[in-house]
Structures are given as structure tokens and as C-alpha cells.
PDB file of N, CA and C in Angstrom:
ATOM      1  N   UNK A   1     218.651  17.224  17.803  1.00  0.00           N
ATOM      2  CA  UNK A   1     219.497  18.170  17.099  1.00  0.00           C
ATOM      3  C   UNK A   1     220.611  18.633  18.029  1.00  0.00           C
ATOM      4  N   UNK A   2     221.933  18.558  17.673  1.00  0.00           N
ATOM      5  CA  UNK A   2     223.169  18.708  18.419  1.00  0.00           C
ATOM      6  C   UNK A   2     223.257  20.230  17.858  1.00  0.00           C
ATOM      7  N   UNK A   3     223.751  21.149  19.309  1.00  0.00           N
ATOM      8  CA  UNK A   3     224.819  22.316  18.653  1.00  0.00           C
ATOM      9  C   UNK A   3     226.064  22.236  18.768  1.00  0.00           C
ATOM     10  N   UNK A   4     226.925  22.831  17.666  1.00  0.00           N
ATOM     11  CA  UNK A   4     228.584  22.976  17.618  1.00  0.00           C
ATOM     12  C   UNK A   4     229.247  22.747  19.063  1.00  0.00           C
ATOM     13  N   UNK A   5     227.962  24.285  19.282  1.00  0.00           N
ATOM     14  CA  UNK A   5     228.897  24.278  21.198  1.00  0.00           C
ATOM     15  C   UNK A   5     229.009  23.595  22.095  1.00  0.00           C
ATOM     16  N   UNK A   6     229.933  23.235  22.356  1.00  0.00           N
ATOM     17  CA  UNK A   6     230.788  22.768  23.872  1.00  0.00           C
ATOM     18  C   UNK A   6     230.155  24.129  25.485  1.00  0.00           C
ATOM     19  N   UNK A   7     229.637  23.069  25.960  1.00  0.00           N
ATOM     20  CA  UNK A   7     229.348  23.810  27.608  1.00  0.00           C
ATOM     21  C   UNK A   7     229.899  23.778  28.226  1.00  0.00           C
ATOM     22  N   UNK A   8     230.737  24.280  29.157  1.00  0.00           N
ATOM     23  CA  UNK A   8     231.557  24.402  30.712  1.00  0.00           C
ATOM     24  C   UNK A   8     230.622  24.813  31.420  1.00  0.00           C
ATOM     25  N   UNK A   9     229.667  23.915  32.229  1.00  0.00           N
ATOM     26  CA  UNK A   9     228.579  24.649  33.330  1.00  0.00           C
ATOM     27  C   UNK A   9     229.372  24.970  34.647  1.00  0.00           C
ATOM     28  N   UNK A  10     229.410  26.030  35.248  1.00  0.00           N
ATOM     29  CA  UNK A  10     230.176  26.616  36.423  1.00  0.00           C
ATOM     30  C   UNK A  10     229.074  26.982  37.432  1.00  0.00           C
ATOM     31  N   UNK A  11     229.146  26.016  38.568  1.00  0.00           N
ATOM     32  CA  UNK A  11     228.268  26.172  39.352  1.00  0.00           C
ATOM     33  C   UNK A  11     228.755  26.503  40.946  1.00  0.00           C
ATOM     34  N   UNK A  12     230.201  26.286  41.017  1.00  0.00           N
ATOM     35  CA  UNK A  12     230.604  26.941  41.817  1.00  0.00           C
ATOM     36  C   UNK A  12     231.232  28.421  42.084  1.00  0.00           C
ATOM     37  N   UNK A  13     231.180  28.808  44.028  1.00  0.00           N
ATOM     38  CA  UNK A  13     231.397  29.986  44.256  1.00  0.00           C
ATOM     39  C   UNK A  13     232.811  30.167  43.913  1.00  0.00           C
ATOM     40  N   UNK A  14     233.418  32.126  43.260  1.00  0.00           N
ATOM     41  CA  UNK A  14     234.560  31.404  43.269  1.00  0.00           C
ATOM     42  C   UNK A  14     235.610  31.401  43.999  1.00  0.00           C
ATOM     43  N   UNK A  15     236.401  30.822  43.949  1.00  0.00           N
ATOM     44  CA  UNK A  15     237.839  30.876  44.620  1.00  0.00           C
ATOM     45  C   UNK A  15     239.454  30.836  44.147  1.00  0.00           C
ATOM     46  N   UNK A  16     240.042  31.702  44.797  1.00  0.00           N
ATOM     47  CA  UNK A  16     240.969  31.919  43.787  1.00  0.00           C
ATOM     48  C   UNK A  16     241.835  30.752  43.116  1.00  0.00           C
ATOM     49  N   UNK A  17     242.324  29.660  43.714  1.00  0.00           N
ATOM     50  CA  UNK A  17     242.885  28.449  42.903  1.00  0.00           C
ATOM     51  C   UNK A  17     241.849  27.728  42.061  1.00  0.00           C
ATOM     52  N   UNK A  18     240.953  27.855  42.816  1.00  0.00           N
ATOM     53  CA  UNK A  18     239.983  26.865  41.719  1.00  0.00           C
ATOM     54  C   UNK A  18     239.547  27.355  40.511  1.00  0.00           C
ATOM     55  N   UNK A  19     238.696  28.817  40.877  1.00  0.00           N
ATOM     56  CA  UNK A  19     238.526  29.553  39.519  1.00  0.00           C
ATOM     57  C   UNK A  19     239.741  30.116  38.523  1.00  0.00           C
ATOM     58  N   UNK A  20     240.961  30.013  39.100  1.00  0.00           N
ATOM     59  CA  UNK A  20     242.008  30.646  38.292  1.00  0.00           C
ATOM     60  C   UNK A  20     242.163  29.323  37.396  1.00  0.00           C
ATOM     61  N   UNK A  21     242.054  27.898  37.943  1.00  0.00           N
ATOM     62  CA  UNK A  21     241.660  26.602  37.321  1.00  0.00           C
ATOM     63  C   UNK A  21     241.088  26.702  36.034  1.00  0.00           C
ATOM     64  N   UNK A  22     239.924  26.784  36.858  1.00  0.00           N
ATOM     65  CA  UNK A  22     238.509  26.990  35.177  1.00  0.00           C
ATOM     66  C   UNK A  22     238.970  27.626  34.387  1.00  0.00           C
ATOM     67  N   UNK A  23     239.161  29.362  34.631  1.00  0.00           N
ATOM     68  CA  UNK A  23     239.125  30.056  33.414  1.00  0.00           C
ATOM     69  C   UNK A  23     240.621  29.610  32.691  1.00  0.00           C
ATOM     70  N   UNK A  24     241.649  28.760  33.178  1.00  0.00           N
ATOM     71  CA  UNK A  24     242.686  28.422  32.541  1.00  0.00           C
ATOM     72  C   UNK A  24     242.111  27.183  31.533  1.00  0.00           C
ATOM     73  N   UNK A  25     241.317  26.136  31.838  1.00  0.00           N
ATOM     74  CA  UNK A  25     240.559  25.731  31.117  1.00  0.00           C
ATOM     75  C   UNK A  25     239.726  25.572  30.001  1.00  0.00           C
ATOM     76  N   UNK A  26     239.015  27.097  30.319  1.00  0.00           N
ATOM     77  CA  UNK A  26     238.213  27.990  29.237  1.00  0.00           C
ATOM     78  C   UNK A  26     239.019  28.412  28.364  1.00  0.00           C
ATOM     79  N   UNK A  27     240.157  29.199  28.573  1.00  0.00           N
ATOM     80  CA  UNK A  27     240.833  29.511  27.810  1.00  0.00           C
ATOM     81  C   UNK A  27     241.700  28.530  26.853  1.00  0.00           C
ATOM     82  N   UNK A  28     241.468  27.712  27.204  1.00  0.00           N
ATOM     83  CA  UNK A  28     242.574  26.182  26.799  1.00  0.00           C
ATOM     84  C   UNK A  28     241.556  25.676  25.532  1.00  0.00           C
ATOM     85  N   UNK A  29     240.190  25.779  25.980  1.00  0.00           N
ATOM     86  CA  UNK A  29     239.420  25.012  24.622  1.00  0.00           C
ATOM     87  C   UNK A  29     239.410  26.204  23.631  1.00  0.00           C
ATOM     88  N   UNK A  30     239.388  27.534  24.475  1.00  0.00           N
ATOM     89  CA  UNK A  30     238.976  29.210  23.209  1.00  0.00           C
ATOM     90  C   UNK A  30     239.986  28.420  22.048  1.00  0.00           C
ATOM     91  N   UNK A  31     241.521  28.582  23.058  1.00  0.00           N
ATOM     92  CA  UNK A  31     242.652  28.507  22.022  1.00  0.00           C
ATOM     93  C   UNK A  31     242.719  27.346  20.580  1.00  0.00           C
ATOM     94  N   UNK A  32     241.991  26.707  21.162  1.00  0.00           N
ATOM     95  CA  UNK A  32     241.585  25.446  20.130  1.00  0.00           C
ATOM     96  C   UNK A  32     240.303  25.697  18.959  1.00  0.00           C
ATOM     97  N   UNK A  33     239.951  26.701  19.580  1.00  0.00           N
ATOM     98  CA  UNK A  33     238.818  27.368  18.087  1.00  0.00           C
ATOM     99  C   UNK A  33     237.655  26.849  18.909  1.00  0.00           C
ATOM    100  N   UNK A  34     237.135  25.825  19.651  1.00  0.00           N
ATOM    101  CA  UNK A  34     236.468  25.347  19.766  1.00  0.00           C
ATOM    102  C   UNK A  34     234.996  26.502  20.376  1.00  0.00           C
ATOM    103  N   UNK A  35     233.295  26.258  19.694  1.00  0.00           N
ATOM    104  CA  UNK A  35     232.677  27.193  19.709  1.00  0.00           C
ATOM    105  C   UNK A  35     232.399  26.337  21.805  1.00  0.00           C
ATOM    106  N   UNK A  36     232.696  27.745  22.452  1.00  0.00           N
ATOM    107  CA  UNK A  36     232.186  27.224  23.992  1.00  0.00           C
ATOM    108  C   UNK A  36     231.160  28.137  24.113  1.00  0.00           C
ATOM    109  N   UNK A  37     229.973  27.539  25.167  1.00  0.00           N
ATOM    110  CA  UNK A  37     229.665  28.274  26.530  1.00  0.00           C
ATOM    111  C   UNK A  37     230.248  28.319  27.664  1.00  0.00           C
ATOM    112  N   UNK A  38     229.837  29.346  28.043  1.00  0.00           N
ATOM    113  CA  UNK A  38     230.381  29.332  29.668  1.00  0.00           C
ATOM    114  C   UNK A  38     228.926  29.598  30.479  1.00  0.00           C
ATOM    115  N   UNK A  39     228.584  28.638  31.117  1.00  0.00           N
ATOM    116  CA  UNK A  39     226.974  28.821  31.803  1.00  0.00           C
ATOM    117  C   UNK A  39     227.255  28.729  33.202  1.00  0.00           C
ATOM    118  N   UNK A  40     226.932  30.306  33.707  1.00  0.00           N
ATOM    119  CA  UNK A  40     226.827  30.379  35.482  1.00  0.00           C
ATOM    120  C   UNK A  40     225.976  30.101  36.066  1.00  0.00           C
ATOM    121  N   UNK A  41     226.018  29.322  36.931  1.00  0.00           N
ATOM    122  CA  UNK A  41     224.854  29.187  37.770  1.00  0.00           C
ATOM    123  C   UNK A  41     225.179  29.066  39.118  1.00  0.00           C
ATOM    124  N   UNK A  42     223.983  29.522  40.118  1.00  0.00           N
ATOM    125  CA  UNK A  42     223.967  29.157  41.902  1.00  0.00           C
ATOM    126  C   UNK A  42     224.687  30.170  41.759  1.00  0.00           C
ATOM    127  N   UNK A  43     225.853  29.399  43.021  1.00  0.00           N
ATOM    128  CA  UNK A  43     227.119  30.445  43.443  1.00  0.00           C
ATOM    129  C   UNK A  43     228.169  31.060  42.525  1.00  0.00           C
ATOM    130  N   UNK A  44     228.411  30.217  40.852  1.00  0.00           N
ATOM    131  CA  UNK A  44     228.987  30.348  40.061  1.00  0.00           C
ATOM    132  C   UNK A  44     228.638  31.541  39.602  1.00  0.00           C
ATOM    133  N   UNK A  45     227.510  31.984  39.349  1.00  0.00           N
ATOM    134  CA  UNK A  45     226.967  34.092  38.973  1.00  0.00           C
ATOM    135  C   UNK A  45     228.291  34.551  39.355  1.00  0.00           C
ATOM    136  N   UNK A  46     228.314  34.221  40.632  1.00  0.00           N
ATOM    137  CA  UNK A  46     229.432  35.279  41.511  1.00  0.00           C
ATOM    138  C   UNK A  46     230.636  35.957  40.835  1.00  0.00           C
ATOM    139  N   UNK A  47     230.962  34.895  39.520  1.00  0.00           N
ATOM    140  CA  UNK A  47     231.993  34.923  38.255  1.00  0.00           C
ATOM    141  C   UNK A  47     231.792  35.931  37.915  1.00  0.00           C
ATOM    142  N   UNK A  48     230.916  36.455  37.735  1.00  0.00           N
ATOM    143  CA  UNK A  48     230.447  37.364  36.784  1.00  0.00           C
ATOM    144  C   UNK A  48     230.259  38.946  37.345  1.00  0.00           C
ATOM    145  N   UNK A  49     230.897  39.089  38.231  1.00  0.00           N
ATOM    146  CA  UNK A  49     230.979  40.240  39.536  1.00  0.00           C
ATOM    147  C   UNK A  49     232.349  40.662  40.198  1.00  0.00           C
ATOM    148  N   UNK A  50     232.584  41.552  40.846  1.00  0.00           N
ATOM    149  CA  UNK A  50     233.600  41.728  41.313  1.00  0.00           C
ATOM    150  C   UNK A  50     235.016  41.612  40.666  1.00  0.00           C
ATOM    151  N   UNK A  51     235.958  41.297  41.292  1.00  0.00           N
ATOM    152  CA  UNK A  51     236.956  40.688  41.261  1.00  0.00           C
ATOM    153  C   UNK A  51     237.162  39.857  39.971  1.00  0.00           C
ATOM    154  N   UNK A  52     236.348  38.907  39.682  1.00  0.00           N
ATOM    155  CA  UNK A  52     236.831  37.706  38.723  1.00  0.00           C
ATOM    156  C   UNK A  52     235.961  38.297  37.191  1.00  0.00           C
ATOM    157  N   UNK A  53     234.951  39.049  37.299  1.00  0.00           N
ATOM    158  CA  UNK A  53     234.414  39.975  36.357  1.00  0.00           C
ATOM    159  C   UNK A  53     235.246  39.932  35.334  1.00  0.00           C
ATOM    160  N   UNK A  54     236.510  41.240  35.221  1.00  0.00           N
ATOM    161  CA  UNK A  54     237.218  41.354  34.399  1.00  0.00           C
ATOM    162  C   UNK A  54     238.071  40.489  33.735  1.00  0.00           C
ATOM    163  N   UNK A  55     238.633  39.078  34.657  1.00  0.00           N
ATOM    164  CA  UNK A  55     239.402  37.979  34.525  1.00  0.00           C
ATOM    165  C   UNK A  55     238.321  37.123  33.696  1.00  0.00           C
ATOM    166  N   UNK A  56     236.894  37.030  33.194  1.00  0.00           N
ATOM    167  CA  UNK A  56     236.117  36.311  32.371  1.00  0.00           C
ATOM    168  C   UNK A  56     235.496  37.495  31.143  1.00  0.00           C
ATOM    169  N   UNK A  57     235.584  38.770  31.508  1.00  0.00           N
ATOM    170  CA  UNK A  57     235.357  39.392  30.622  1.00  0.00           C
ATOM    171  C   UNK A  57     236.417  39.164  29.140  1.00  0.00           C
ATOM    172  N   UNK A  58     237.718  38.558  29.250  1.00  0.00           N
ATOM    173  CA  UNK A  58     238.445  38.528  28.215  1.00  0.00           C
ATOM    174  C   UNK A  58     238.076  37.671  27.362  1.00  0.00           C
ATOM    175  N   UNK A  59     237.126  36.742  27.517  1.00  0.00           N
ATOM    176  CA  UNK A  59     236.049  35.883  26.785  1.00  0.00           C
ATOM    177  C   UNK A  59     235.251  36.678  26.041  1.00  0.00           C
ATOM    178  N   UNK A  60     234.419  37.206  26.439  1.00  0.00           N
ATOM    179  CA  UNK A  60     233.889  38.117  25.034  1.00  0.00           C
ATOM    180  C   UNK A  60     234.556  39.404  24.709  1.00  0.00           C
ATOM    181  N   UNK A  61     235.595  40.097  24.928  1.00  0.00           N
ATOM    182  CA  UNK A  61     236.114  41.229  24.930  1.00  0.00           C
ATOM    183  C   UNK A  61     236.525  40.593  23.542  1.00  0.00           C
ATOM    184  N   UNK A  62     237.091  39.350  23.441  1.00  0.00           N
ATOM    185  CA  UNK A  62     237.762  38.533  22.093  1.00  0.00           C
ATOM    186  C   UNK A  62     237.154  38.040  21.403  1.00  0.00           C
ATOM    187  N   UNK A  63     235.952  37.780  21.682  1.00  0.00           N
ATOM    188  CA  UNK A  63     235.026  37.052  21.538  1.00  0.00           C
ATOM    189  C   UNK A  63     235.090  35.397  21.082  1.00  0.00           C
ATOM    190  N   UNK A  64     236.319  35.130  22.241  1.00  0.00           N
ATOM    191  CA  UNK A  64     236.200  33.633  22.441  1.00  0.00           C
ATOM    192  C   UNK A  64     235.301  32.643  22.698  1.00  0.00           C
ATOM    193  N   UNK A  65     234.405  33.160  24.155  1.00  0.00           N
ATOM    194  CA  UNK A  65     233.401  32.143  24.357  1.00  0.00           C
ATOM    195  C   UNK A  65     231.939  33.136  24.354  1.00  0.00           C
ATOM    196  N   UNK A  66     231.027  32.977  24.247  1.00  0.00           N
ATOM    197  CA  UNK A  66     229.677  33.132  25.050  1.00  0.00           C
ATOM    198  C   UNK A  66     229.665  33.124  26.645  1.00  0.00           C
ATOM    199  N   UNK A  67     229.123  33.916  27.008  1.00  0.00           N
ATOM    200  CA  UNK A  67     228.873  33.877  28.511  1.00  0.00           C
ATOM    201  C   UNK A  67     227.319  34.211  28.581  1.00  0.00           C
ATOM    202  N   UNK A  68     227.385  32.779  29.844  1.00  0.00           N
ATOM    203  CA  UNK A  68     225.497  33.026  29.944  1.00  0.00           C
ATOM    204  C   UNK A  68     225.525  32.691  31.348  1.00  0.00           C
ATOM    205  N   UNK A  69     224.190  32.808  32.068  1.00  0.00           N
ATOM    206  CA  UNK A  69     224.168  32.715  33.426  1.00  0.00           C
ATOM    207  C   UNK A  69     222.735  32.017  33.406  1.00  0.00           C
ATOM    208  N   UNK A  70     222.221  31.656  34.526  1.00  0.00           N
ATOM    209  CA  UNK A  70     221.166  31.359  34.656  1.00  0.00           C
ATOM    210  C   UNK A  70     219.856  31.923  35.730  1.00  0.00           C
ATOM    211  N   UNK A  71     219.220  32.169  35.370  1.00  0.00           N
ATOM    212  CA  UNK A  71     218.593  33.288  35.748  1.00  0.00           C
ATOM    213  C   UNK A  71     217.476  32.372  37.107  1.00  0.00           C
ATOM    214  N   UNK A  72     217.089  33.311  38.268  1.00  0.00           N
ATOM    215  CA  UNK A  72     216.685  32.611  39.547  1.00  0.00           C
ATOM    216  C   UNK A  72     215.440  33.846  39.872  1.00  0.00           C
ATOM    217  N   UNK A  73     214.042  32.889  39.617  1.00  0.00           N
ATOM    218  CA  UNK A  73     212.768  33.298  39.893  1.00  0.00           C
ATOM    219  C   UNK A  73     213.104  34.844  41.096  1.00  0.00           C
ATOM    220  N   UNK A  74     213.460  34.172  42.112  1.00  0.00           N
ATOM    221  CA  UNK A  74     213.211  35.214  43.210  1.00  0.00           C
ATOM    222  C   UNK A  74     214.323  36.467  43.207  1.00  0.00           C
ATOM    223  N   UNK A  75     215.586  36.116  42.837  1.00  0.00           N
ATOM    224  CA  UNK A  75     216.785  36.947  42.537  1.00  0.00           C
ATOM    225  C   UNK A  75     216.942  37.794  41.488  1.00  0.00           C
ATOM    226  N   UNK A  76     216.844  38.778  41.731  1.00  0.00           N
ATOM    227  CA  UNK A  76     217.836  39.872  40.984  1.00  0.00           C
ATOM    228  C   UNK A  76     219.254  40.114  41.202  1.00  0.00           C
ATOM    229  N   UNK A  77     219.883  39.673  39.673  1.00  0.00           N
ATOM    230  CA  UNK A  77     221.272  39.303  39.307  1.00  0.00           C
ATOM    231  C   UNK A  77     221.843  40.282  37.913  1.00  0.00           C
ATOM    232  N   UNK A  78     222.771  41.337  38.290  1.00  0.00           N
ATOM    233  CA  UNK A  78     223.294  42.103  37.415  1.00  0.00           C
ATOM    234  C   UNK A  78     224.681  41.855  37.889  1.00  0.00           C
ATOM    235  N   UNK A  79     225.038  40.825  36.066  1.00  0.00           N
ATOM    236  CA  UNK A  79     226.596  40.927  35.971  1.00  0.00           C
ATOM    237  C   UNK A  79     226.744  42.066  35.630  1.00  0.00           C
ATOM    238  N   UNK A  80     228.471  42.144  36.227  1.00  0.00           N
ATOM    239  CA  UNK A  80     229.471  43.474  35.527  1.00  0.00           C
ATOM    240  C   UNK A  80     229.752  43.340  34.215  1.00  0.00           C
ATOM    241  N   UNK A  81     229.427  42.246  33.549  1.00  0.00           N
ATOM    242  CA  UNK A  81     229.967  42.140  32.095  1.00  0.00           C
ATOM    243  C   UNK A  81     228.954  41.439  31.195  1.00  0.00           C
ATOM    244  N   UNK A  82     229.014  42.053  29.906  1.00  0.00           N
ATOM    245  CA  UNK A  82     228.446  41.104  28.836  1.00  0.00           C
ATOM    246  C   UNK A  82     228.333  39.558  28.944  1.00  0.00           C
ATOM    247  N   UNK A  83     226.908  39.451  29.051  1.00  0.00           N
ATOM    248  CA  UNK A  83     226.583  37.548  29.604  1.00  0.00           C
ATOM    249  C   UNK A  83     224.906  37.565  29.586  1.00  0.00           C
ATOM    250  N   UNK A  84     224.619  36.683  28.738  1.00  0.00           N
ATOM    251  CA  UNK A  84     222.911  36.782  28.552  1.00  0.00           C
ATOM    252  C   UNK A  84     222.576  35.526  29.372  1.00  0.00           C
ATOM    253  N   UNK A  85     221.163  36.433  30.225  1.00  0.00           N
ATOM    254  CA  UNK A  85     220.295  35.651  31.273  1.00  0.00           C
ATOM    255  C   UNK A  85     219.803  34.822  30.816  1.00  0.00           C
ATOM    256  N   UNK A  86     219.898  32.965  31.123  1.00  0.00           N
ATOM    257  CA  UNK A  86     219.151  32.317  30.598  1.00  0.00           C
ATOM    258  C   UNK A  86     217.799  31.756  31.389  1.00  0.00           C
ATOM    259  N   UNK A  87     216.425  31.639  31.233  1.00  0.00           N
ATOM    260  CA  UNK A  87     215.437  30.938  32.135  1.00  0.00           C
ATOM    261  C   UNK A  87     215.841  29.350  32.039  1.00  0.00           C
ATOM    262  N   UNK A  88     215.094  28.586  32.794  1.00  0.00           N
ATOM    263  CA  UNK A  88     215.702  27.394  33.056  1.00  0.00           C
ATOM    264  C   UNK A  88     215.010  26.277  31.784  1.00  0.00           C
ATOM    265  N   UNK A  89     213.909  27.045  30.892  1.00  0.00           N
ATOM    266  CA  UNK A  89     214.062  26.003  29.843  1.00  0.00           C
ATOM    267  C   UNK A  89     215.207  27.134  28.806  1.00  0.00           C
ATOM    268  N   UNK A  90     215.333  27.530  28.795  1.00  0.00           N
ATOM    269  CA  UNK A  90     216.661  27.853  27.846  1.00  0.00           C
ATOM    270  C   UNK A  90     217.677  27.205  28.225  1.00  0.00           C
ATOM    271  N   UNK A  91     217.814  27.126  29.841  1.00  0.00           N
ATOM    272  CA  UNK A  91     219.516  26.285  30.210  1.00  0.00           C
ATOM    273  C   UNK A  91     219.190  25.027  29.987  1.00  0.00           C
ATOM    274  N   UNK A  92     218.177  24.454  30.185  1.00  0.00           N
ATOM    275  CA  UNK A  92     218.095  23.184  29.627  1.00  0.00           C
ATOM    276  C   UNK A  92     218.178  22.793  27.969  1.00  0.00           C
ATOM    277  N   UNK A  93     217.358  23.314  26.982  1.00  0.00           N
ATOM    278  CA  UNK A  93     217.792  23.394  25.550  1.00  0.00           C
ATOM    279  C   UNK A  93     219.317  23.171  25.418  1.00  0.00           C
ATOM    280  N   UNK A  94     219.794  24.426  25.970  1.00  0.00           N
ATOM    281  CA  UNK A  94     221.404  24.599  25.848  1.00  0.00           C
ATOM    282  C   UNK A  94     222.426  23.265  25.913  1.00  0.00           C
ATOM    283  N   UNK A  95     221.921  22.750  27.270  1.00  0.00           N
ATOM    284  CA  UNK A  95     222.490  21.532  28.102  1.00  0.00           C
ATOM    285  C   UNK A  95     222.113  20.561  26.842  1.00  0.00           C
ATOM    286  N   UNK A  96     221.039  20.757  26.505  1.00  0.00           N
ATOM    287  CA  UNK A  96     220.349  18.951  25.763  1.00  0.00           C
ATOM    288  C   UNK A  96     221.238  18.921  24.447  1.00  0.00           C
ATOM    289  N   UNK A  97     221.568  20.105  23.879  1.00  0.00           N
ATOM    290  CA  UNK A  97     222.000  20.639  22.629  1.00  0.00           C
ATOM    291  C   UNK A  97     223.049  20.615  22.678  1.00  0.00           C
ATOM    292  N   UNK A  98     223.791  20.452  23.558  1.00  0.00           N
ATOM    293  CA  UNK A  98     225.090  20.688  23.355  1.00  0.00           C
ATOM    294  C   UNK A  98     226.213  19.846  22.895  1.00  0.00           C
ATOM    295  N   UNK A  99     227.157  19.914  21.909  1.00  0.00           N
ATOM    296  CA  UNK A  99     228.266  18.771  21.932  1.00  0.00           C
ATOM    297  C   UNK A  99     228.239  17.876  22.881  1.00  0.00           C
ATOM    298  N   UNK A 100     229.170  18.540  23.925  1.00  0.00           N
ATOM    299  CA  UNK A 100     229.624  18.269  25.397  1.00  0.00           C
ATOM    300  C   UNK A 100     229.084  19.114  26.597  1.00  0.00           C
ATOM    301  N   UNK A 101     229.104  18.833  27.631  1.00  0.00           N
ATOM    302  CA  UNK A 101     229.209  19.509  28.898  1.00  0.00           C
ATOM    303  C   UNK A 101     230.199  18.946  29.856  1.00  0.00           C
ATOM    304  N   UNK A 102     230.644  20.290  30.636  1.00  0.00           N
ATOM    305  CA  UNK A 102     231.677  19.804  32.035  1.00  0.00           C
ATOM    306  C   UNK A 102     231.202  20.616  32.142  1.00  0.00           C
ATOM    307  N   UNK A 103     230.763  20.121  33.864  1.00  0.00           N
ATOM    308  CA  UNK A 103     230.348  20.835  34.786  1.00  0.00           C
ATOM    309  C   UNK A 103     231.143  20.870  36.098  1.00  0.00           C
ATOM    310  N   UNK A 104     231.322  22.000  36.429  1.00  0.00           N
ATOM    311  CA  UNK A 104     232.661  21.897  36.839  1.00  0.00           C
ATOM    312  C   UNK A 104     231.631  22.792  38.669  1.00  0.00           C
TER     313      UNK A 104
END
């Protein structure tokens, strides 16, 4: 069983050319209607904090994409923004289910 959604898995830490990259990206499929995830993982969480927080918060503020993260046995991880924790058979479902993935 396929879902609608399109995945962008983001697994890297970020940095400012590269992540200003992605979310130009993200925003490139929103504009196209297309239903996305945006799935953080590892160093990629980091998205979801600080600095780049508010620059991915305009994803659900619009409610362009979904934002999800992936959640790590030993770590405690509180994004600054709306983004549901996934365990690793949920990120997998997600992954198997999905249209597409780039993993970026």
C-alpha cells in the first residue's frame, strides 16, 4: 500500500548553504501542492532547534508539509516547533509507504 506522500529524509547537521538548499527544495515541492514529509533524523533534529527552527516552522505555520523527526532510544529531543516523534517502526512504515523519498 503506497501513501500520497512524498519524503525528504534530512539526516544532516545543519549548515547554512546547505540547509538554506533543502528548505528551498521543500518549499519548491509545497509550491507544487505536492502532500510532503519532512523526516529528521541523527544530526538533521538539529533543524528543528535554534536558529533554523523558525526558517522550517513556515511548513506547518501554512501547513505545507508535515514535520516529523525520529525519535533515539537513549536521547531526549525537544523541538522548538510543531513536528511529531516518530519510533523507528513508524519511520520505517513511513519510508516503505511512501511515493518517493530523497534523502538528502
Amino acid at each position: 500500500m503506497r501513501s500520497d506522500a512524498w519524503v525528504i529524509h534530512i539526516a544532516l547537521h545543519p549548515d547554512e548553504t546547505v540547509s538554506a538548499e533543502m528548505l528551498d527544495l521543500v518549499m519548491a515541492g509545497a509550491s507544487l501542492d505536492l502532500p510532503l514529509v519532512v523526516l529528521f533524523s541523527g544530526g538533521g533534529r538539529d533543524h528543528l532547534r535554534g536558529g533554523w527552527a523558525s526558517r522550517w516552522r513556515q511548513l506547518t505555520d501554512f501547513g505545507l508539509a508535515r514535520l516529523a523527526y525520529q525519535l533515539e532510544d537513549d536521547v531526549v529531543f525537544r523541538p522548538e516547533m510543531p513536528a511529531e516523534g516518530l519510533d523507528a517502526t513508524k519511520v520505517e512504515m513511513l519510508l516503505e509507504h511512501a511515493r518517493g523519498v530523497l534523502k538528502l
